[in-house]
C-alpha atoms as a PDB file:
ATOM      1  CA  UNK A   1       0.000   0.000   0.000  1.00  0.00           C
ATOM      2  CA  UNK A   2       3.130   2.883   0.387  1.00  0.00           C
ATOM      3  CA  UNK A   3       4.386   2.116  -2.865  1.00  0.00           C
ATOM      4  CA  UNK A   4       0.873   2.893  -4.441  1.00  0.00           C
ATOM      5  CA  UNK A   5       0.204   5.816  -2.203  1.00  0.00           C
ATOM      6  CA  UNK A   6       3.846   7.253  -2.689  1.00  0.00           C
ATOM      7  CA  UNK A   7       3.348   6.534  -6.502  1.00  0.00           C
ATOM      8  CA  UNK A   8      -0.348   8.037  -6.907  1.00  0.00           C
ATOM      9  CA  UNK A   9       0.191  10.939  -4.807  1.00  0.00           C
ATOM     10  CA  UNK A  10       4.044  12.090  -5.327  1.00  0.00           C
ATOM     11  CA  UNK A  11       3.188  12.090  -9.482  1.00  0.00           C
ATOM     12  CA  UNK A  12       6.360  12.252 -11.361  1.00  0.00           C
ATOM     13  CA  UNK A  13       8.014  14.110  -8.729  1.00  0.00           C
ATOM     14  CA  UNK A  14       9.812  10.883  -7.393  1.00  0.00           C
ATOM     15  CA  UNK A  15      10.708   7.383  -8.206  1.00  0.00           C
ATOM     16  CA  UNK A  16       9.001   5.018  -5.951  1.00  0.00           C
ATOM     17  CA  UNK A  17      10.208   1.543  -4.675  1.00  0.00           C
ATOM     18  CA  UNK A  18       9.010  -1.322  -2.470  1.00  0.00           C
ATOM     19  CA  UNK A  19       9.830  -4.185  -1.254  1.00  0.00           C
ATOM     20  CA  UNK A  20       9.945  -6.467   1.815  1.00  0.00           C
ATOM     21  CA  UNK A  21      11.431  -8.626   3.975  1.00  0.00           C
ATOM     22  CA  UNK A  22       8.901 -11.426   3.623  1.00  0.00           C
ATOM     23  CA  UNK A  23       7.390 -11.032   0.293  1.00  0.00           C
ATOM     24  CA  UNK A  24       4.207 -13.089  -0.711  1.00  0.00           C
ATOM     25  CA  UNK A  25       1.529 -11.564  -2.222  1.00  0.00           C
ATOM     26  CA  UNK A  26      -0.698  -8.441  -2.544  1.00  0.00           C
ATOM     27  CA  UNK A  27      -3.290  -9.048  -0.063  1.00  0.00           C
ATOM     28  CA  UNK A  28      -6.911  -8.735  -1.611  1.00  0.00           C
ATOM     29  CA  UNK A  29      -8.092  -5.857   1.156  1.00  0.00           C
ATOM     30  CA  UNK A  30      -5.075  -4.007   0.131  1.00  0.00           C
ATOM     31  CA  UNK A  31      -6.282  -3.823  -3.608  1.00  0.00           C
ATOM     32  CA  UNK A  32      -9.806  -3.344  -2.888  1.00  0.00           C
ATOM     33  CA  UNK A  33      -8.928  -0.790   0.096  1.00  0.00           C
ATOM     34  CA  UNK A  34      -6.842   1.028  -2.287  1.00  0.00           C
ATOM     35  CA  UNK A  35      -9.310   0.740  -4.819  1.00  0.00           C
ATOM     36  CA  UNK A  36     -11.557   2.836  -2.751  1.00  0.00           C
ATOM     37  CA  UNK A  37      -8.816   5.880  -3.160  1.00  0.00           C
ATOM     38  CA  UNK A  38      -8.801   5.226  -7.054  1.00  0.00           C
ATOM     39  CA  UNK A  39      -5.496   3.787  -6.993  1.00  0.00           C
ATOM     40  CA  UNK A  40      -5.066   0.479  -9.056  1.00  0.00           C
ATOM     41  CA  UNK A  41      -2.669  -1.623  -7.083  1.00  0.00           C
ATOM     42  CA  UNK A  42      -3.641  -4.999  -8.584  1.00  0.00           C
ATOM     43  CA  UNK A  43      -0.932  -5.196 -10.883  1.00  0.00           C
ATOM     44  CA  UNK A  44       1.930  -4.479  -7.810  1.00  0.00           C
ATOM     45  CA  UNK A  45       4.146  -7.628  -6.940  1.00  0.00           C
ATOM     46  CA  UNK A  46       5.498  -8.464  -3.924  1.00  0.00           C
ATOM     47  CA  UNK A  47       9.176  -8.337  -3.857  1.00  0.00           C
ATOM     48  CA  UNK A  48      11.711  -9.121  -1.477  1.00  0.00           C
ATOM     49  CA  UNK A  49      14.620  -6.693  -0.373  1.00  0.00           C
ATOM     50  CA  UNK A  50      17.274  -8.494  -2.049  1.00  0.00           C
ATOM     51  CA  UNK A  51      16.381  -7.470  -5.314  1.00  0.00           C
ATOM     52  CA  UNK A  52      17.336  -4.160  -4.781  1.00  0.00           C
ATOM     53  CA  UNK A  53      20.594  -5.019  -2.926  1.00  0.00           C
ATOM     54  CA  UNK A  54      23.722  -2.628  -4.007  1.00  0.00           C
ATOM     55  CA  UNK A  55      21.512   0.033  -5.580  1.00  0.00           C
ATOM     56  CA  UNK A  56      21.741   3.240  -3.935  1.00  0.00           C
ATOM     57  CA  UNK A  57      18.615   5.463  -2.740  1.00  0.00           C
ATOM     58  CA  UNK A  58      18.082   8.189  -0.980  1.00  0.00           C
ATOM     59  CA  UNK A  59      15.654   7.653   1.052  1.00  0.00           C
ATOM     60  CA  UNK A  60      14.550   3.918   2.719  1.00  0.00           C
ATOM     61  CA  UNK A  61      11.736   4.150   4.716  1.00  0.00           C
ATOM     62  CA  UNK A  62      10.678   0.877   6.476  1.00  0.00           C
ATOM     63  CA  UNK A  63       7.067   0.613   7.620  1.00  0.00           C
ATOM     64  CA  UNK A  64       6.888  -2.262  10.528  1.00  0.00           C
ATOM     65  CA  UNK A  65       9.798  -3.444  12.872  1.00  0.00           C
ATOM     66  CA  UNK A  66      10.304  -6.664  11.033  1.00  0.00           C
ATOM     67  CA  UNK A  67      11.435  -5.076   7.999  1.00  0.00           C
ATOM     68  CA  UNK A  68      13.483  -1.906  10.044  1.00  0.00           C
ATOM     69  CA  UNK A  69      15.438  -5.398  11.474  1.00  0.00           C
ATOM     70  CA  UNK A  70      16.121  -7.214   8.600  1.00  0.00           C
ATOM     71  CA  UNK A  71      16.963  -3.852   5.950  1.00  0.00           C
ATOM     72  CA  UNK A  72      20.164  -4.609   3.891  1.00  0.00           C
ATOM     73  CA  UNK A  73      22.598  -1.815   4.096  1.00  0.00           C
ATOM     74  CA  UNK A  74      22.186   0.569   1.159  1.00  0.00           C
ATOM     75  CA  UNK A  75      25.512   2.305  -0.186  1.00  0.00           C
ATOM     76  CA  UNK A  76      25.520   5.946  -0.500  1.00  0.00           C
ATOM     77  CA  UNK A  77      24.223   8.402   2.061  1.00  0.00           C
ATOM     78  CA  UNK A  78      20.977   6.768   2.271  1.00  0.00           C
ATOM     79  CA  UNK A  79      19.128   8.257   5.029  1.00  0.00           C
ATOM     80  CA  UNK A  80      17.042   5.034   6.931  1.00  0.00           C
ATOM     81  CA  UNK A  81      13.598   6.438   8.473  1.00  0.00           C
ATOM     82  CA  UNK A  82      11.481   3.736  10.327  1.00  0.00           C
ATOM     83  CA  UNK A  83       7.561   4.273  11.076  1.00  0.00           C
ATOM     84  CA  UNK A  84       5.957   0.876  12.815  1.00  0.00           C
ATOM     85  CA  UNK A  85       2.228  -0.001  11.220  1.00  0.00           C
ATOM     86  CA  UNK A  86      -0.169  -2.368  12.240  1.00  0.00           C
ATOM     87  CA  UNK A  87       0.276  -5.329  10.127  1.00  0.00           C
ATOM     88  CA  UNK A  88      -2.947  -5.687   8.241  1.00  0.00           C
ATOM     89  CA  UNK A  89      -2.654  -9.157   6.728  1.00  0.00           C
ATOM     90  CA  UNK A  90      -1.945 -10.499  10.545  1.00  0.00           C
ATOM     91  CA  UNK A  91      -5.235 -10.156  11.511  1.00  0.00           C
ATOM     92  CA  UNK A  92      -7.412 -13.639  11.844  1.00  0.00           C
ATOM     93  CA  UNK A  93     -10.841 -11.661  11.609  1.00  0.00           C
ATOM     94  CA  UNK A  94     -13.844 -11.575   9.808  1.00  0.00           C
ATOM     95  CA  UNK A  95     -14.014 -10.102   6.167  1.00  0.00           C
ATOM     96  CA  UNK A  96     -15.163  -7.138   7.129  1.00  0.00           C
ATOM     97  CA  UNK A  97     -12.823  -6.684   9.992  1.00  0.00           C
ATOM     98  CA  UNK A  98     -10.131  -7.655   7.916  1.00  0.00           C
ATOM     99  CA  UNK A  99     -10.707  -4.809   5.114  1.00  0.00           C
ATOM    100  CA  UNK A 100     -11.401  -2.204   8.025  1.00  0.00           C
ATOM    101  CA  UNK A 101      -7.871  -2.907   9.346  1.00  0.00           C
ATOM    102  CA  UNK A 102      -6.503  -2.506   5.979  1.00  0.00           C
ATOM    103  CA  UNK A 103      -8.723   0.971   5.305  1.00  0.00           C
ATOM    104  CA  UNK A 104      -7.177   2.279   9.086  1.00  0.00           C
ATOM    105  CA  UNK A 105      -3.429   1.283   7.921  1.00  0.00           C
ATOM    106  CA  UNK A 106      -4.019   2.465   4.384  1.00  0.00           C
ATOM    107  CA  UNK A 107      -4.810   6.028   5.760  1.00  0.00           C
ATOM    108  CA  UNK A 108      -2.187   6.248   8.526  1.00  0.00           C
ATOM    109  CA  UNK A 109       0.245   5.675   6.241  1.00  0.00           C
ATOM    110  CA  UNK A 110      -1.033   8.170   3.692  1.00  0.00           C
ATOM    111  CA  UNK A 111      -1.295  10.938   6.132  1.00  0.00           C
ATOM    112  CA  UNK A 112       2.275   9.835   7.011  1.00  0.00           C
ATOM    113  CA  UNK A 113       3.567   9.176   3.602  1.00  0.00           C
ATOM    114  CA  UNK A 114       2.278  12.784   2.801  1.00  0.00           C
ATOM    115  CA  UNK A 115       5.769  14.860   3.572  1.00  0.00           C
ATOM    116  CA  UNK A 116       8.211  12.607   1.633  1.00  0.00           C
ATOM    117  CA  UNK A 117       7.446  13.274  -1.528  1.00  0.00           C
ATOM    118  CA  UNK A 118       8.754  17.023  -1.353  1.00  0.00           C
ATOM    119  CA  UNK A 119      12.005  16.215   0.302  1.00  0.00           C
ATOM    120  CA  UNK A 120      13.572  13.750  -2.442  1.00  0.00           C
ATOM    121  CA  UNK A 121      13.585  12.408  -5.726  1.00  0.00           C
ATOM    122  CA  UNK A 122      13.827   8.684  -5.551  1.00  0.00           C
ATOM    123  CA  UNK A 123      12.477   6.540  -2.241  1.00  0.00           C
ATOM    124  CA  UNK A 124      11.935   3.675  -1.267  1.00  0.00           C
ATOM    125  CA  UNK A 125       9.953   1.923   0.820  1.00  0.00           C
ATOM    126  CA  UNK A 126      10.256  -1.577   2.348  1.00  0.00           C
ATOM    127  CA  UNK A 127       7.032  -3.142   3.637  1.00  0.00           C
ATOM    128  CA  UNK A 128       6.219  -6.204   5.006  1.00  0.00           C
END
């Protein structure tokens, strides 16, 4: 969900990365909470942190404590910023509660994610 809010609402302004430190899939609340915002994640992948090893960024901003933990070391002078969210997908509820979860997350980290789009020109952003 960062890398589509970062993409949708930075524009052009930025170049927008994600990955994590447990990849699997892109959970279905996450599309269809996304959805609601008129951003089209369905076509995102989940990729793990390795792929992006030995690149150089300025920005990595990690979203849970898992992923803050288990970052790779970036060369350069990548500046590491860590904000813990709920994880979403760990949640053994009902439908409904499920997707409500996801809607909560999906706007914390949008009113977070807000600010970083002004201050560089390439992030990126592990997830879990």
């Amino acid at each position: 969900m960062a890398e589509g809010l970062l993409r949708h609402d930075a524009g052009d302004r930025c170049e927008v990365f994600s990955a994590g430190s447990r990849p699997s899939q892109v959970r279905p609340e996450a599309i269809a909470a996304m959805r609601e915002l008129g951003i089209d994640i369905s076509g995102h992948r989940s990729k793990s942190v390795d792929e992006f090893t030995g690149q150089s960024f300025d920005y990595v901003l990690t979203v849970c404590d898992n992923a803050k933990e288990s970052c790779p070391i970036f060369p350069g002078k990548t500046v590491m910023i860590q904000r813990s969210f709920e994880d979403p997908a760990a949640l053994q509820g009902s439908d409904e509660e499920r997707l409500a979860l996801f809607r909560r997350v999906r706007d914390e980290m949008r009113h977070y994610l807000r600010e970083f789009p002004h201050r560089s020109t390439q992030i990126h952003c592990a997830q879990e």
